[in-house]
PDB file of N, CA and C in Angstrom:
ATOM      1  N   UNK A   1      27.116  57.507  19.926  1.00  0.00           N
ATOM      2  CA  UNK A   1      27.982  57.207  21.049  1.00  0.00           C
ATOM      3  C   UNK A   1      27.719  58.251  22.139  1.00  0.00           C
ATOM      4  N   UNK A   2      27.199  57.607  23.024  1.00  0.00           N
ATOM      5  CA  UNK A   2      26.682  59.042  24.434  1.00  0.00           C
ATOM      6  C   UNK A   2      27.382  58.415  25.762  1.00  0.00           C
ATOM      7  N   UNK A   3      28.330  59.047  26.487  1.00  0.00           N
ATOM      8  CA  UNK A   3      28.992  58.142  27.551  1.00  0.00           C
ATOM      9  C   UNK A   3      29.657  57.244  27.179  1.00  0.00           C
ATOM     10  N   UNK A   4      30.348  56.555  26.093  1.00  0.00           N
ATOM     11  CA  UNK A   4      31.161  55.791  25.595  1.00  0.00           C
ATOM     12  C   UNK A   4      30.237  54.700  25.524  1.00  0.00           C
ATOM     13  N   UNK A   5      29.332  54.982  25.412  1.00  0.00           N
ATOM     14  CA  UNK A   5      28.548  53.538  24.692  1.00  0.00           C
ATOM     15  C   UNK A   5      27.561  53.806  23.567  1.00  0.00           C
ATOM     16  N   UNK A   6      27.692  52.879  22.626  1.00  0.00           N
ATOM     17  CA  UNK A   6      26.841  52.762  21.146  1.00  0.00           C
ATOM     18  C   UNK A   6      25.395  52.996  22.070  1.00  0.00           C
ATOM     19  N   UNK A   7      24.398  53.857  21.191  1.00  0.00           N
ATOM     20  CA  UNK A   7      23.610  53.581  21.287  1.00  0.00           C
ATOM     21  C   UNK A   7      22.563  53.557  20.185  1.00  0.00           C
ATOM     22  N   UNK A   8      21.873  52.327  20.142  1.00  0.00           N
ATOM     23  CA  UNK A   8      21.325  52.629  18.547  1.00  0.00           C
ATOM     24  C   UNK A   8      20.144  52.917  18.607  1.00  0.00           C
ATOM     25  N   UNK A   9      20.076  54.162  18.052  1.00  0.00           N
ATOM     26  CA  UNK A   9      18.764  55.013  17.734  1.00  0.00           C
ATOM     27  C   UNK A   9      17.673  54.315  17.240  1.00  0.00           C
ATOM     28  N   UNK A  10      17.600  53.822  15.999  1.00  0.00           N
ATOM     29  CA  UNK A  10      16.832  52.897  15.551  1.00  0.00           C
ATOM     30  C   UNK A  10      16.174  52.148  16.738  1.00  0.00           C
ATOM     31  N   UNK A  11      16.656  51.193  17.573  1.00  0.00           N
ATOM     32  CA  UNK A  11      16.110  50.349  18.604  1.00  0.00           C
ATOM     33  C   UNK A  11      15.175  51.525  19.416  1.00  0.00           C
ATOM     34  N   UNK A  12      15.755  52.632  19.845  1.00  0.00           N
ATOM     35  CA  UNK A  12      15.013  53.459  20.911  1.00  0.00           C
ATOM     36  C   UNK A  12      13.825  53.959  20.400  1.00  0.00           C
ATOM     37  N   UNK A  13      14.172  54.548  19.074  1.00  0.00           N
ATOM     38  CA  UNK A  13      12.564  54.875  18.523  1.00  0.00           C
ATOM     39  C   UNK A  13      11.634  54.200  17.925  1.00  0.00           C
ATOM     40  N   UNK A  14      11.944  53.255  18.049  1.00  0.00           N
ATOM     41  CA  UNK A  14      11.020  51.849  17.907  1.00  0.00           C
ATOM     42  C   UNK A  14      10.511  51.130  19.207  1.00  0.00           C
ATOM     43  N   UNK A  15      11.004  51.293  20.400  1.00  0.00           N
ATOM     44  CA  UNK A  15      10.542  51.189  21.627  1.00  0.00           C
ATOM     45  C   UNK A  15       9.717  52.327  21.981  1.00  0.00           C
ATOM     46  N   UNK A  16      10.026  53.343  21.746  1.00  0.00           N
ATOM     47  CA  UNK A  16       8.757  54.478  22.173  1.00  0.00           C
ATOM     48  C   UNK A  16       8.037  54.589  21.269  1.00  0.00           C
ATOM     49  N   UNK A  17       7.853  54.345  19.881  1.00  0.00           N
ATOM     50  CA  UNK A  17       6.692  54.202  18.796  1.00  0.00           C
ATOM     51  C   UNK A  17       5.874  52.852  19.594  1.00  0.00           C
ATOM     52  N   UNK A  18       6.406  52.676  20.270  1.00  0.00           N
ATOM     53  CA  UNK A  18       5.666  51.272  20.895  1.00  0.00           C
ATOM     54  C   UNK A  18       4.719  51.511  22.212  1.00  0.00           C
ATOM     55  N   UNK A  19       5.034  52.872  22.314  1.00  0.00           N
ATOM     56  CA  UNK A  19       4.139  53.395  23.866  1.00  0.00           C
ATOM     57  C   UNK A  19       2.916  53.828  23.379  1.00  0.00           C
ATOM     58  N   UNK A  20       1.648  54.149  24.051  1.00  0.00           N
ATOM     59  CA  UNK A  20       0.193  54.096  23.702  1.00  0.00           C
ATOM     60  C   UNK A  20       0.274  55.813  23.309  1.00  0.00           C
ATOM     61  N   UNK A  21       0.854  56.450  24.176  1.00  0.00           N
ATOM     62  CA  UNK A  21       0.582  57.717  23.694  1.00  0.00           C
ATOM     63  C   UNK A  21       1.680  58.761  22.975  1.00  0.00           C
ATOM     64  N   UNK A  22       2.195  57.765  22.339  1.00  0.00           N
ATOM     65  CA  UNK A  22       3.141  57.897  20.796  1.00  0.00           C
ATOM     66  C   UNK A  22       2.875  57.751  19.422  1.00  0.00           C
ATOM     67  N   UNK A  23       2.476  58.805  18.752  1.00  0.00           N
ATOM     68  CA  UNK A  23       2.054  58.270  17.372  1.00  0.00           C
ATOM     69  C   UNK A  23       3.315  58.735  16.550  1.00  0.00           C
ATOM     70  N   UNK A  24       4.481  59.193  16.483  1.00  0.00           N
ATOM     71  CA  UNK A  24       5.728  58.841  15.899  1.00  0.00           C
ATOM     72  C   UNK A  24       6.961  59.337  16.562  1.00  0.00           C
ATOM     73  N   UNK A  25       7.806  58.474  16.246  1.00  0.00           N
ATOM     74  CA  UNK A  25       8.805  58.821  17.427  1.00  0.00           C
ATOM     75  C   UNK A  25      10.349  58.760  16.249  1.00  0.00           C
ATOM     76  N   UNK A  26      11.379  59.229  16.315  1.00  0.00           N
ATOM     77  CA  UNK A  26      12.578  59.668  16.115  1.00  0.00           C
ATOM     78  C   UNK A  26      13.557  59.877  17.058  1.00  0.00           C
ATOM     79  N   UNK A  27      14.957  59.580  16.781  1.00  0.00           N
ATOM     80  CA  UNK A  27      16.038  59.646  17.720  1.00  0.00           C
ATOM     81  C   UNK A  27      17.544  60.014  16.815  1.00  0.00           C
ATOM     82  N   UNK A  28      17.428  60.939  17.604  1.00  0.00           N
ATOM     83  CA  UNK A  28      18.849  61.636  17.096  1.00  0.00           C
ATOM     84  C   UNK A  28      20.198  62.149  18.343  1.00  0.00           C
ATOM     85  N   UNK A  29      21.196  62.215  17.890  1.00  0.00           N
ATOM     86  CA  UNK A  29      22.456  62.330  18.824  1.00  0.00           C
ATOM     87  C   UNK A  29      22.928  63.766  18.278  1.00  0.00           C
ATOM     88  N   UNK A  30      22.959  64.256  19.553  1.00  0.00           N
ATOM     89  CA  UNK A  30      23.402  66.022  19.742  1.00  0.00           C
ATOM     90  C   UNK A  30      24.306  66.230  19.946  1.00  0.00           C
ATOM     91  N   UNK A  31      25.574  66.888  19.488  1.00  0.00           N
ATOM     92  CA  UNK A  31      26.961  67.173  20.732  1.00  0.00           C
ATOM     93  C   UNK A  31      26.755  67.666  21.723  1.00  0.00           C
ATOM     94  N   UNK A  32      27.656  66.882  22.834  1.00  0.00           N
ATOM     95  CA  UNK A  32      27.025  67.478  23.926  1.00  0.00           C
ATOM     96  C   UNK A  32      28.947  67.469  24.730  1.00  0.00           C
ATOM     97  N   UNK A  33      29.091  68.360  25.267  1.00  0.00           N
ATOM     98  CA  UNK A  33      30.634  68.626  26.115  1.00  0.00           C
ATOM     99  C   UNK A  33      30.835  67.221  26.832  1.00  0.00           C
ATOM    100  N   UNK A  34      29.558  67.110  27.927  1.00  0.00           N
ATOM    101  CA  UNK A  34      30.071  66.149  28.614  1.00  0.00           C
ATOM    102  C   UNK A  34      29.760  64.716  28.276  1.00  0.00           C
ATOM    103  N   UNK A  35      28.887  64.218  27.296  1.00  0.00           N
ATOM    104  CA  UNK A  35      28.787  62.931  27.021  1.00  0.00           C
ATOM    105  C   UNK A  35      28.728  62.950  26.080  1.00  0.00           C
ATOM    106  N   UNK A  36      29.433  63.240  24.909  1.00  0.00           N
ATOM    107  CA  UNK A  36      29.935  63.033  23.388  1.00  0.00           C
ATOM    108  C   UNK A  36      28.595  63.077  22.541  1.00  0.00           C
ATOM    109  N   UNK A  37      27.695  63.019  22.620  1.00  0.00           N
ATOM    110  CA  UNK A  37      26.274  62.759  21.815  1.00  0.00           C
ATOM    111  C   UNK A  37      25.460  62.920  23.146  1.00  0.00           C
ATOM    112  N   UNK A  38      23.930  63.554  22.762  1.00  0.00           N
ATOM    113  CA  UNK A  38      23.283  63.395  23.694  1.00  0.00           C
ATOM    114  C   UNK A  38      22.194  62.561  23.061  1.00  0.00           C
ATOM    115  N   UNK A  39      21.480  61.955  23.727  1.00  0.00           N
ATOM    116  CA  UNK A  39      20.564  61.148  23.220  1.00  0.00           C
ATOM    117  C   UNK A  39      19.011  62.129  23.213  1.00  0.00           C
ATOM    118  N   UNK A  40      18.603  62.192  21.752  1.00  0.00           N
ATOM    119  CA  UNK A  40      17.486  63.261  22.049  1.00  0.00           C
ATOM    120  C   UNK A  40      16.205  62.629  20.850  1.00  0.00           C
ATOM    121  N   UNK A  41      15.379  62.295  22.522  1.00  0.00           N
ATOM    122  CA  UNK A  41      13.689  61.613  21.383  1.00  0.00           C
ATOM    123  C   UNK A  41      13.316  62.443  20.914  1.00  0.00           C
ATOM    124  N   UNK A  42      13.073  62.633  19.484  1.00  0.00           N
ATOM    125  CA  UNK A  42      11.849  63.557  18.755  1.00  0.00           C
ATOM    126  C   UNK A  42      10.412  62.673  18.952  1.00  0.00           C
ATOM    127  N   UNK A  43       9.243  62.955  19.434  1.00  0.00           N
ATOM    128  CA  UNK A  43       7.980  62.344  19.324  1.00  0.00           C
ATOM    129  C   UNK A  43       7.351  63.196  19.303  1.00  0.00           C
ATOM    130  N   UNK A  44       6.161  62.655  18.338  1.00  0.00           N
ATOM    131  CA  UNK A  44       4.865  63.297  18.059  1.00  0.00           C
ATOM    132  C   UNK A  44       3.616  62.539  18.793  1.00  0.00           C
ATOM    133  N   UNK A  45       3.156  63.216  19.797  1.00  0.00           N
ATOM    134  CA  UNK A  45       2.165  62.687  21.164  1.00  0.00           C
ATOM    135  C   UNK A  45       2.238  63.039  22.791  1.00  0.00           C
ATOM    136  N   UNK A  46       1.480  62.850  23.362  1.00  0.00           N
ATOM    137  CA  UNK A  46       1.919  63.290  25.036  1.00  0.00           C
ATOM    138  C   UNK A  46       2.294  62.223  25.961  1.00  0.00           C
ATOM    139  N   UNK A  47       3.905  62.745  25.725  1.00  0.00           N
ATOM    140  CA  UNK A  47       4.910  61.584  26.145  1.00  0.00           C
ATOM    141  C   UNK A  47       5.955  63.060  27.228  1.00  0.00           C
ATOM    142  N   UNK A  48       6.026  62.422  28.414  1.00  0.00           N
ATOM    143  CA  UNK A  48       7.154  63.363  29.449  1.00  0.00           C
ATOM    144  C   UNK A  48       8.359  62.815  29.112  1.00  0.00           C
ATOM    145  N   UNK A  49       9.651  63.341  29.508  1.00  0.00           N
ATOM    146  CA  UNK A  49      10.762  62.917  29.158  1.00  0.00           C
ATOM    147  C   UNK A  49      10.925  61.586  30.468  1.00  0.00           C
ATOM    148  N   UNK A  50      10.342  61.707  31.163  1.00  0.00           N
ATOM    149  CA  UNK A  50      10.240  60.889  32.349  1.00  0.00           C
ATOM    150  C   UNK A  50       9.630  59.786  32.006  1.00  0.00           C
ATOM    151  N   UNK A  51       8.458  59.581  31.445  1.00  0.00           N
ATOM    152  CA  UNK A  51       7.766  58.603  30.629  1.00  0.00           C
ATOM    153  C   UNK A  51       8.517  57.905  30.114  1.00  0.00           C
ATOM    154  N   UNK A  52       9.231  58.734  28.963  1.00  0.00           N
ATOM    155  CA  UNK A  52      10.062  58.524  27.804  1.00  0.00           C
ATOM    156  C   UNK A  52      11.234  57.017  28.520  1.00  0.00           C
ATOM    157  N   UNK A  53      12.423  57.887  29.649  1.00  0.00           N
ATOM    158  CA  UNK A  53      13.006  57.341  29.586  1.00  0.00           C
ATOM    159  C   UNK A  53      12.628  56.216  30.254  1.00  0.00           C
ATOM    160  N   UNK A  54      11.650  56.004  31.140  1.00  0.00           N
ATOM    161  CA  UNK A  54      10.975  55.007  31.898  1.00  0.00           C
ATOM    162  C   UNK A  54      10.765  53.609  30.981  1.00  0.00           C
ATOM    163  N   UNK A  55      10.165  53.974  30.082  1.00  0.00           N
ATOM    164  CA  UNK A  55       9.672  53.144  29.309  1.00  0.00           C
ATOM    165  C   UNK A  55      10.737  52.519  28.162  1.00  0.00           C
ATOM    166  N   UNK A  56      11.447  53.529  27.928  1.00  0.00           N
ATOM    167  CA  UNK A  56      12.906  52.594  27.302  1.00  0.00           C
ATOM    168  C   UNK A  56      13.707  51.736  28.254  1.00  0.00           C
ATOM    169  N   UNK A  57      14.007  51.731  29.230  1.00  0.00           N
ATOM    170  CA  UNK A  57      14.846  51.130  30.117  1.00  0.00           C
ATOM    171  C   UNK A  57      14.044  49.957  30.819  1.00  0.00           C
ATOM    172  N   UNK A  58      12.624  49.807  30.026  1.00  0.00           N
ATOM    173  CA  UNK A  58      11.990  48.772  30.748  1.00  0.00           C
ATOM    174  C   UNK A  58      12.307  48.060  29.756  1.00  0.00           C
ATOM    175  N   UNK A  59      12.769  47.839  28.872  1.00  0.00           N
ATOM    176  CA  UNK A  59      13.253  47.067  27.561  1.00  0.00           C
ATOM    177  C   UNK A  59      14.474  47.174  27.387  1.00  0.00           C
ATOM    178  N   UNK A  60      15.171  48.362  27.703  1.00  0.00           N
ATOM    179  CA  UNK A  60      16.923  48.546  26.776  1.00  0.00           C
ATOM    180  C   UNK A  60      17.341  48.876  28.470  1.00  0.00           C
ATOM    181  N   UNK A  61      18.948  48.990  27.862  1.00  0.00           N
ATOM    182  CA  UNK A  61      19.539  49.536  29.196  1.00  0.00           C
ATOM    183  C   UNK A  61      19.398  50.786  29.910  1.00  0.00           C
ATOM    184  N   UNK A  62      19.959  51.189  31.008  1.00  0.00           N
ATOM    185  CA  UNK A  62      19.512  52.627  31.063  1.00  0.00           C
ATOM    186  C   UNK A  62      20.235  53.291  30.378  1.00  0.00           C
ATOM    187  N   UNK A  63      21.730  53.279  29.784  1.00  0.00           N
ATOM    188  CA  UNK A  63      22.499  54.252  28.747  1.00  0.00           C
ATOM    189  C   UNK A  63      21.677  54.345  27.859  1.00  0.00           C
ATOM    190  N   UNK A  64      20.471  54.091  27.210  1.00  0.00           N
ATOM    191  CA  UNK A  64      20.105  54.306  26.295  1.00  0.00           C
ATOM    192  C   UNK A  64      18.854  54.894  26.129  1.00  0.00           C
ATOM    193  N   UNK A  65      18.537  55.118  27.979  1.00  0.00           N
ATOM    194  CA  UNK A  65      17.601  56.641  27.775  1.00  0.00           C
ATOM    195  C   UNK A  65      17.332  57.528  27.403  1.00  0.00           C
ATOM    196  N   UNK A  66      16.753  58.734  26.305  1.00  0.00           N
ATOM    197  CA  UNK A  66      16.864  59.949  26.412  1.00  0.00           C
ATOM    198  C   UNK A  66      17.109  60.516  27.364  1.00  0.00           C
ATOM    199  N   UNK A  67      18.057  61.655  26.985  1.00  0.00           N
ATOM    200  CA  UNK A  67      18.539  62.911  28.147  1.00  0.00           C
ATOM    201  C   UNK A  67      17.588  64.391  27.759  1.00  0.00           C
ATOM    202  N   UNK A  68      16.879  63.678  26.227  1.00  0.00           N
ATOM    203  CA  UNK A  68      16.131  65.068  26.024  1.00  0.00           C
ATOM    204  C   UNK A  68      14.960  64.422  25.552  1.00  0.00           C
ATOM    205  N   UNK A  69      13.775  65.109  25.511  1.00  0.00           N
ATOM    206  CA  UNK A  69      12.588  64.837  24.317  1.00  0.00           C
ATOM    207  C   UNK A  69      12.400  66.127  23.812  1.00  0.00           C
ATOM    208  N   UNK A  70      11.730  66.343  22.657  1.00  0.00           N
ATOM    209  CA  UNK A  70      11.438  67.069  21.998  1.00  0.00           C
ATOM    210  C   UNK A  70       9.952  66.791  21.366  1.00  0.00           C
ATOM    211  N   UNK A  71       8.678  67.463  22.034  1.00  0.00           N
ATOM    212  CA  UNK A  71       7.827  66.672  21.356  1.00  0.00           C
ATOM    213  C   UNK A  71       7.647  67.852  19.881  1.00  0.00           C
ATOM    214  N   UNK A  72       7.156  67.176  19.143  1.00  0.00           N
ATOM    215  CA  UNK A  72       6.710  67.958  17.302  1.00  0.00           C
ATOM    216  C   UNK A  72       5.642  67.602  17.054  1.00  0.00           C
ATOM    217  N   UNK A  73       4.493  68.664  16.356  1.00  0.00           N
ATOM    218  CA  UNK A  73       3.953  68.675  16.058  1.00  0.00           C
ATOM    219  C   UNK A  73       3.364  67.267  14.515  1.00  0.00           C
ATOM    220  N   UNK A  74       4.935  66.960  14.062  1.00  0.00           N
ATOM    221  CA  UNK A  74       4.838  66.164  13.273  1.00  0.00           C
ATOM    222  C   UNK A  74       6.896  65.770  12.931  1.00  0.00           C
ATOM    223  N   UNK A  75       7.024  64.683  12.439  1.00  0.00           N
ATOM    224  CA  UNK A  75       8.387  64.727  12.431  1.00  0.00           C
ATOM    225  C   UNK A  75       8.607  65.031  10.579  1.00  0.00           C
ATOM    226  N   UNK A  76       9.751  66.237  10.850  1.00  0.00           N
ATOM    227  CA  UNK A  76       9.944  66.641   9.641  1.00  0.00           C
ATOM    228  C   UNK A  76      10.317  65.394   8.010  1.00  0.00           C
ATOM    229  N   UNK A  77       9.739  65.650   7.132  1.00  0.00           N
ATOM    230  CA  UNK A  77      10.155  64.307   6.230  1.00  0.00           C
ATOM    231  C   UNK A  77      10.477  65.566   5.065  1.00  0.00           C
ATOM    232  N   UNK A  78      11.628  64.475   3.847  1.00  0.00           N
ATOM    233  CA  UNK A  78      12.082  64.997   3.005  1.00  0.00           C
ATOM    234  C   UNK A  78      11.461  65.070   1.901  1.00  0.00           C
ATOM    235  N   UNK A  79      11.522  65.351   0.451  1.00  0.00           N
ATOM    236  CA  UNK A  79      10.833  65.139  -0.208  1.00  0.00           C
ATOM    237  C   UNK A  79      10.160  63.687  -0.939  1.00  0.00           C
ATOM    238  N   UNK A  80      11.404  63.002  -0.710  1.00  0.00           N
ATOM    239  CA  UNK A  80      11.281  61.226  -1.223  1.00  0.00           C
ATOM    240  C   UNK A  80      10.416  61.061   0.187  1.00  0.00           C
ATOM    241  N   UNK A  81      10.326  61.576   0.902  1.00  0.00           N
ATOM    242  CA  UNK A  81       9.288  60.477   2.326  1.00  0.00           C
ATOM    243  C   UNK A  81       9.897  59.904   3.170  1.00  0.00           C
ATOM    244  N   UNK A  82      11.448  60.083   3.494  1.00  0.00           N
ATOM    245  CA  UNK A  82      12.491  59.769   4.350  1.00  0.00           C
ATOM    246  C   UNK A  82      12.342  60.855   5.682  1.00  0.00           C
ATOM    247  N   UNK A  83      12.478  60.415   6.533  1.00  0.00           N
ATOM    248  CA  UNK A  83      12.927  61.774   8.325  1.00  0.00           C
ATOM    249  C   UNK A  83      13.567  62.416   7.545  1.00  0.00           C
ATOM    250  N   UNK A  84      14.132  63.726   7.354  1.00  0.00           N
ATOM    251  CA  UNK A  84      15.165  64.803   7.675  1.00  0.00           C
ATOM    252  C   UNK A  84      15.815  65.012   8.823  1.00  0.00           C
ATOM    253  N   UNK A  85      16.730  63.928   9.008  1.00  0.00           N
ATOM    254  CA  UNK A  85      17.192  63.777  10.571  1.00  0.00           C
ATOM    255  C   UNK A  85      17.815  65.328  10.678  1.00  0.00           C
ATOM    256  N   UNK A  86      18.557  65.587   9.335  1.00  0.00           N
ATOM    257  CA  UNK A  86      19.321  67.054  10.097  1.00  0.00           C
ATOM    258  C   UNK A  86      18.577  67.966  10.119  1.00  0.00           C
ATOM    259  N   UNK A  87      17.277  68.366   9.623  1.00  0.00           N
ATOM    260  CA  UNK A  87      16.346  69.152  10.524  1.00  0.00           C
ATOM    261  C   UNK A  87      15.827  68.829  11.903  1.00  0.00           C
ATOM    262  N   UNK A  88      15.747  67.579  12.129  1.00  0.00           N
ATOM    263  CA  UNK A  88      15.685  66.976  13.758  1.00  0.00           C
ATOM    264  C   UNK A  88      16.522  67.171  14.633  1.00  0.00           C
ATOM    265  N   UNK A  89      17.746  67.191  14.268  1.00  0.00           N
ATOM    266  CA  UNK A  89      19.323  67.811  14.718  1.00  0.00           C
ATOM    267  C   UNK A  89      19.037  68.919  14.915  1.00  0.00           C
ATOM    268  N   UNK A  90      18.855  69.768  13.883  1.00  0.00           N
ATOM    269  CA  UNK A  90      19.016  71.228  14.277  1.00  0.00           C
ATOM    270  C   UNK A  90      17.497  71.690  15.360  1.00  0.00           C
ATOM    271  N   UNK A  91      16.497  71.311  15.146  1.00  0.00           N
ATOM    272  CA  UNK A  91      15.338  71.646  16.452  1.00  0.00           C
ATOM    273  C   UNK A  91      15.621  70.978  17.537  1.00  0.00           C
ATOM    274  N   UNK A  92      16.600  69.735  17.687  1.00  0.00           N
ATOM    275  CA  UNK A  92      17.054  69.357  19.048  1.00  0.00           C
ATOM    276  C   UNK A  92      18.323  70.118  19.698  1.00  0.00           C
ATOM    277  N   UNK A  93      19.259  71.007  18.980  1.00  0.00           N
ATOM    278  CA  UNK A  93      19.985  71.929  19.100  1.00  0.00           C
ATOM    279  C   UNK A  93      19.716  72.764  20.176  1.00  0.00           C
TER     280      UNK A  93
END
């Protein structure tokens, strides 16, 4: 919830796994004072946050832009082979 609207992560990082110079992408929600969650892309590739949100809003609404990117070297996984979203949380911190 970022600005009082749902936004579902899932959909966003599946729209930027969908850009050419994205080879994995993740989305996680930050506390943030003024908009309850911030919306923050984790991607692995050379993607600007400008890119980023460009290219989501050519598909989704604009509430559902990133306000941050974070690019990684790789996105952290657990031992079963799942994201570690709360290590993604805490490097989008």
């Amino acid at each position: 919830l970022s600005g009082g609207v749902n936004v579902p992560g899932p959909a966003v990082a599946a729209r930027l796994r969908e850009h050419p110079a994205v080879e994995a992408a993740e989305v996680v929600g930050v506390a943030d004072d003024e908009w309850g969650q911030r919306v923050v892309a984790c991607v692995v590739g050379d993607l600007s946050l400008e890119e980023g949100r460009d290219w989501v809003t050519a598909a989704h609404p604009r509430s559902w832009a990133p306000r941050q990117l974070l690019r990684l070297e790789e996105i952290p996984l657990l031992g079963n082979g799942k994201v570690d979203r709360r290590r993604l949380e805490e490097l989008a911190r």
